[in-house]
N, C-alpha and C. Protein backbone atom coordinates (compact mmCIF):
# COMPACT_ATOMS: atom_id res chain seq x y z
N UNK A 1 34.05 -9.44 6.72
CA UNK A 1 33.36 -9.77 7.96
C UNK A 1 33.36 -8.56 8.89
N UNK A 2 32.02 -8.53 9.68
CA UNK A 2 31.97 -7.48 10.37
C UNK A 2 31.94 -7.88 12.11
N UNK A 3 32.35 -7.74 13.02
CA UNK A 3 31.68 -8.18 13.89
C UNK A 3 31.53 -9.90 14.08
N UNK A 4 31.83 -10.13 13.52
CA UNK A 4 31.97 -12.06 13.01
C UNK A 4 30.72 -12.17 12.19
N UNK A 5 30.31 -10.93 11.76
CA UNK A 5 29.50 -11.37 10.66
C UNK A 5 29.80 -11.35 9.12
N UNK A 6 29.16 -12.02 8.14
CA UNK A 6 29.07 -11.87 7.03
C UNK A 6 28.34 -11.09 6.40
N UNK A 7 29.23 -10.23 5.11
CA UNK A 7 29.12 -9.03 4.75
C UNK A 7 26.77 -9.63 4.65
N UNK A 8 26.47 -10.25 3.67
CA UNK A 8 25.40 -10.70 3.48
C UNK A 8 24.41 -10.47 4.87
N UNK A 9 24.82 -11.04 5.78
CA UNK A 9 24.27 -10.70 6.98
C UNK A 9 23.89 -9.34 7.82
N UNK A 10 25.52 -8.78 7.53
CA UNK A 10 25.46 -7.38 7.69
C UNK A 10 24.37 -6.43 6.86
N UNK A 11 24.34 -6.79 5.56
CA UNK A 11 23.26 -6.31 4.52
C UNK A 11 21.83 -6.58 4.58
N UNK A 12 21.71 -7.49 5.79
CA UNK A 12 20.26 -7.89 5.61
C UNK A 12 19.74 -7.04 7.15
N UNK A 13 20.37 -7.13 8.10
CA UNK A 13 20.68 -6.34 8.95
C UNK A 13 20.10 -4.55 8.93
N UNK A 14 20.85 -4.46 7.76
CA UNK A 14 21.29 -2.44 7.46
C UNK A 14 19.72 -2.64 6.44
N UNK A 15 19.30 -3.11 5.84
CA UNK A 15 18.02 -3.37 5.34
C UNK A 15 16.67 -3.32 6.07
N UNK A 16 16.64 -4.26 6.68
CA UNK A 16 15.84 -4.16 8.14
C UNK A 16 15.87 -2.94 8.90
N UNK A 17 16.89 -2.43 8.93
CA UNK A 17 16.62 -1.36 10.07
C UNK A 17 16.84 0.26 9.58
N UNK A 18 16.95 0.05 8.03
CA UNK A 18 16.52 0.82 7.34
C UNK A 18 15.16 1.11 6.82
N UNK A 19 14.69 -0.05 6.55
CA UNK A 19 12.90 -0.11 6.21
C UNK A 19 12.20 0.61 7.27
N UNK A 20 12.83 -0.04 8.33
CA UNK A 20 12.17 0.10 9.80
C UNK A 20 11.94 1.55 9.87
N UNK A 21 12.89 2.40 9.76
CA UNK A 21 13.45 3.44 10.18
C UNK A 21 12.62 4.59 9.12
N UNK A 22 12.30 4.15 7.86
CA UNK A 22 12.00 4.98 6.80
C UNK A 22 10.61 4.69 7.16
N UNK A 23 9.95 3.57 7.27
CA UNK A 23 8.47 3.08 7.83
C UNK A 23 7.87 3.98 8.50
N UNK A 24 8.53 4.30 9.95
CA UNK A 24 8.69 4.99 10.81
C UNK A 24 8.09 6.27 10.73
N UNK A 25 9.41 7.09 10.17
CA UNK A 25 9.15 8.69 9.26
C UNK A 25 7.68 9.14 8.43
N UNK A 26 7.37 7.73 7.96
CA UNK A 26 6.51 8.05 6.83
C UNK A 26 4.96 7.91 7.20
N UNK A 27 4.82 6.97 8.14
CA UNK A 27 3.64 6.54 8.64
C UNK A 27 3.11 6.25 10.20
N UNK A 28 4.66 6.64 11.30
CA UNK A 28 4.35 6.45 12.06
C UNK A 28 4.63 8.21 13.31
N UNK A 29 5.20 8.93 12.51
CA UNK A 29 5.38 10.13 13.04
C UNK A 29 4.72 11.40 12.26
N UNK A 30 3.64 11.20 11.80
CA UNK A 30 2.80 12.45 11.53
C UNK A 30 2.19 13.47 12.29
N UNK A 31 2.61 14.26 12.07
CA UNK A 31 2.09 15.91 13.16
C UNK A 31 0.37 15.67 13.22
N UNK A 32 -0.05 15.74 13.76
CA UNK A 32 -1.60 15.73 13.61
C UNK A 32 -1.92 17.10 13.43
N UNK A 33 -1.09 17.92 13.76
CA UNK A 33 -1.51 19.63 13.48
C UNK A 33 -0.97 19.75 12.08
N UNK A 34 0.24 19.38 11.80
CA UNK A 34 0.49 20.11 10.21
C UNK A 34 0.38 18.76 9.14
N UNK A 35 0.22 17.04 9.61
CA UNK A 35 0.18 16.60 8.81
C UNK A 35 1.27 16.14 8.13
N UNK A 36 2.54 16.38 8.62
CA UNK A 36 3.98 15.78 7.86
C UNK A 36 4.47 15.47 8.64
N UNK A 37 5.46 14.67 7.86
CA UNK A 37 6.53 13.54 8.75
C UNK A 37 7.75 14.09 8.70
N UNK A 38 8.16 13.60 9.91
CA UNK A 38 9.87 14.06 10.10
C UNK A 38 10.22 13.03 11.15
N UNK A 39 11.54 12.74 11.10
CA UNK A 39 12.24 12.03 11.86
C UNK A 39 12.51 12.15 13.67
N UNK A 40 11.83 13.47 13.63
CA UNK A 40 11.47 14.03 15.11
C UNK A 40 11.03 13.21 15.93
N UNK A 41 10.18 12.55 15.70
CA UNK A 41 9.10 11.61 16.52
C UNK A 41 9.78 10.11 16.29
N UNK A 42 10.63 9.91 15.68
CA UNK A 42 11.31 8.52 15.50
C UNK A 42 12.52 8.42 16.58
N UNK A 43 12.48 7.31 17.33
CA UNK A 43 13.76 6.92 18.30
C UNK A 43 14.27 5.33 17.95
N UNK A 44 15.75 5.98 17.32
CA UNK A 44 16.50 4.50 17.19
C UNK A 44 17.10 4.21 18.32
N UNK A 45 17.26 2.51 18.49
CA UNK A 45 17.79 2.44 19.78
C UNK A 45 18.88 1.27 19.74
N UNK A 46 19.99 1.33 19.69
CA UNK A 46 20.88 -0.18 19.53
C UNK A 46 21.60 -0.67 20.61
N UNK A 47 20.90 -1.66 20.83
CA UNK A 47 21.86 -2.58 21.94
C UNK A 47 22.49 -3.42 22.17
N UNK A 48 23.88 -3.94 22.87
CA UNK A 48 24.72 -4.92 22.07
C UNK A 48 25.15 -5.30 23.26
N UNK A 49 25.61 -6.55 23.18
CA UNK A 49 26.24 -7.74 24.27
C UNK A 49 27.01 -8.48 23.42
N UNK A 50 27.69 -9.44 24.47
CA UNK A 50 28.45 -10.34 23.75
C UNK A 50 27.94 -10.96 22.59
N UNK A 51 26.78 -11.05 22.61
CA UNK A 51 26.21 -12.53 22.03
C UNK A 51 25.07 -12.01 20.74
N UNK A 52 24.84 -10.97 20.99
CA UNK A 52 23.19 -10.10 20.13
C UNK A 52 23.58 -9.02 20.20
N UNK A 53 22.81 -8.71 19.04
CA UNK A 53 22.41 -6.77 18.53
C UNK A 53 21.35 -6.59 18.79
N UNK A 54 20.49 -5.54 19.69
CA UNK A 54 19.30 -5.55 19.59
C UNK A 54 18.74 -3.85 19.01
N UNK A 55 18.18 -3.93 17.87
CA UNK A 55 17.67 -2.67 17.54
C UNK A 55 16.53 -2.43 17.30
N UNK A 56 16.11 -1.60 17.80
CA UNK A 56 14.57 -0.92 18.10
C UNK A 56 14.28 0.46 17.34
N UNK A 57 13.45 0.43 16.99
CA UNK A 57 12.82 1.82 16.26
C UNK A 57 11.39 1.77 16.73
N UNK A 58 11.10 2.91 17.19
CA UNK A 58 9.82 3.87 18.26
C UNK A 58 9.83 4.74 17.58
N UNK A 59 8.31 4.42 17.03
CA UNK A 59 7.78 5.86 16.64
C UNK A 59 6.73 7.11 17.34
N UNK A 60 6.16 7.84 17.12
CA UNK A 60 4.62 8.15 17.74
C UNK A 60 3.74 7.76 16.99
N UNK A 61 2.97 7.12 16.21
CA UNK A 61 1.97 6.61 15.61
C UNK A 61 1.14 6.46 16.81
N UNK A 62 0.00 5.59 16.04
CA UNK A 62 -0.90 4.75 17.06
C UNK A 62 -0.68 3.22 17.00
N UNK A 63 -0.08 3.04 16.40
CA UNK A 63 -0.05 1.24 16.18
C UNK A 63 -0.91 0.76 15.50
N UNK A 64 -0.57 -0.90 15.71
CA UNK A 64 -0.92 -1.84 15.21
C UNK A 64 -1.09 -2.91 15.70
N UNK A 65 -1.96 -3.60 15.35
CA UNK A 65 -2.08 -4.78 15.94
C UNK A 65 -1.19 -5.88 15.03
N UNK A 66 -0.24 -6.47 15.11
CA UNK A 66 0.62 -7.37 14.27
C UNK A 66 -0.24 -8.54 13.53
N UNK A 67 -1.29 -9.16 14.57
CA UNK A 67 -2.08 -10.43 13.91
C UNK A 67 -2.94 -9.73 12.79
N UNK A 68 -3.13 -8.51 12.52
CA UNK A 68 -4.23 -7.76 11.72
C UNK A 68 -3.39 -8.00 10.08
N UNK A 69 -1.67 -8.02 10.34
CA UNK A 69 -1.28 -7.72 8.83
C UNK A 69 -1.06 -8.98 8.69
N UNK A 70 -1.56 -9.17 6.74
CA UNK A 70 -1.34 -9.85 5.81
C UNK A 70 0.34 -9.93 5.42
N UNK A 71 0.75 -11.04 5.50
CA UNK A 71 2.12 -11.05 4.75
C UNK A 71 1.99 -11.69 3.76
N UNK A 72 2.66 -10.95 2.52
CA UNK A 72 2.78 -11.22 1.29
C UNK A 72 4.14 -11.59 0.82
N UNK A 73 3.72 -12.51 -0.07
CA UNK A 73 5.53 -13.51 -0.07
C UNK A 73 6.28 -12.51 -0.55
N UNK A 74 7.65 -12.71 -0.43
CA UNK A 74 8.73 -11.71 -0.54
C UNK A 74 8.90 -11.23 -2.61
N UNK A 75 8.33 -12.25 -3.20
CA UNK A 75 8.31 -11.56 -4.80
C UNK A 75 7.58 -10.84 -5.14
N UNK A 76 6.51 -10.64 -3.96
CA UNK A 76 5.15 -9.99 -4.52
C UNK A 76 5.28 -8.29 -4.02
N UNK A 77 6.63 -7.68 -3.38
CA UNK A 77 7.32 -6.80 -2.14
C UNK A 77 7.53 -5.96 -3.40
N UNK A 78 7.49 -4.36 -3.19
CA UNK A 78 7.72 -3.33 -4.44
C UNK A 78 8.73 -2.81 -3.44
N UNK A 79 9.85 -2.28 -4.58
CA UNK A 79 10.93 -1.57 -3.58
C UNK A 79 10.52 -0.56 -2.48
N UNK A 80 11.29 -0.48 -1.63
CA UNK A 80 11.36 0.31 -0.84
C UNK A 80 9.35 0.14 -0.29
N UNK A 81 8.94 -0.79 0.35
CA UNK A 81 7.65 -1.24 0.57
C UNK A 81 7.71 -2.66 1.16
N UNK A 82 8.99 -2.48 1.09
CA UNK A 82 8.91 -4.12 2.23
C UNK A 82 7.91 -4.29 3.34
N UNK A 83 7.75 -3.42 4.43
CA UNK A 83 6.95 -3.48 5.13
C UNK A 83 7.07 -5.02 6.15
N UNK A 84 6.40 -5.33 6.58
CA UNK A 84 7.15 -5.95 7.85
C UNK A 84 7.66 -7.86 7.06
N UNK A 85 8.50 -8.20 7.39
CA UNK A 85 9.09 -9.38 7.16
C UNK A 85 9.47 -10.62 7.58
């Protein structure tokens, strides 16, 4: 147990905000002058109280509109392509 959490929890957790985080790098911080990604333009942010964790990842992209993506059930997910959940 971590935190009064369960290891499982903890893992789903470090998953999430790993996707997030690699998402980020890959598609949401591209140089428009050279065209590659780096972690430069990515800001993690964790915030904690008694009661919640709250973690945020900011990229520079342009966004998205959330109602625009299709979710596809979780068997149909290729590693490391989770994409939002």
């Amino acid at each position: 147990m971590t935190a009064g959490l369960s290891y499982d929890a903890v893992e789903a957790v470090r998953l999430a905000v790993g996707e997030a985080f690699v998402n980020a790098v890959r598609h949401g911080s591209r140089s428009s002058t050279a065209g590659t990604a780096s972690a430069a333009g990515v800001r993690l942010r964790v915030l904690r109280s008694e009661n919640e964790v709250i973690v945020e990842v900011q990229d520079s992209g342009q966004g998205f509109r959330p109602e625009d993506i299709l979710l596809h059930p979780v068997e149909d997910l290729r590693p490391n392509g989770r994409g939002l959940m």
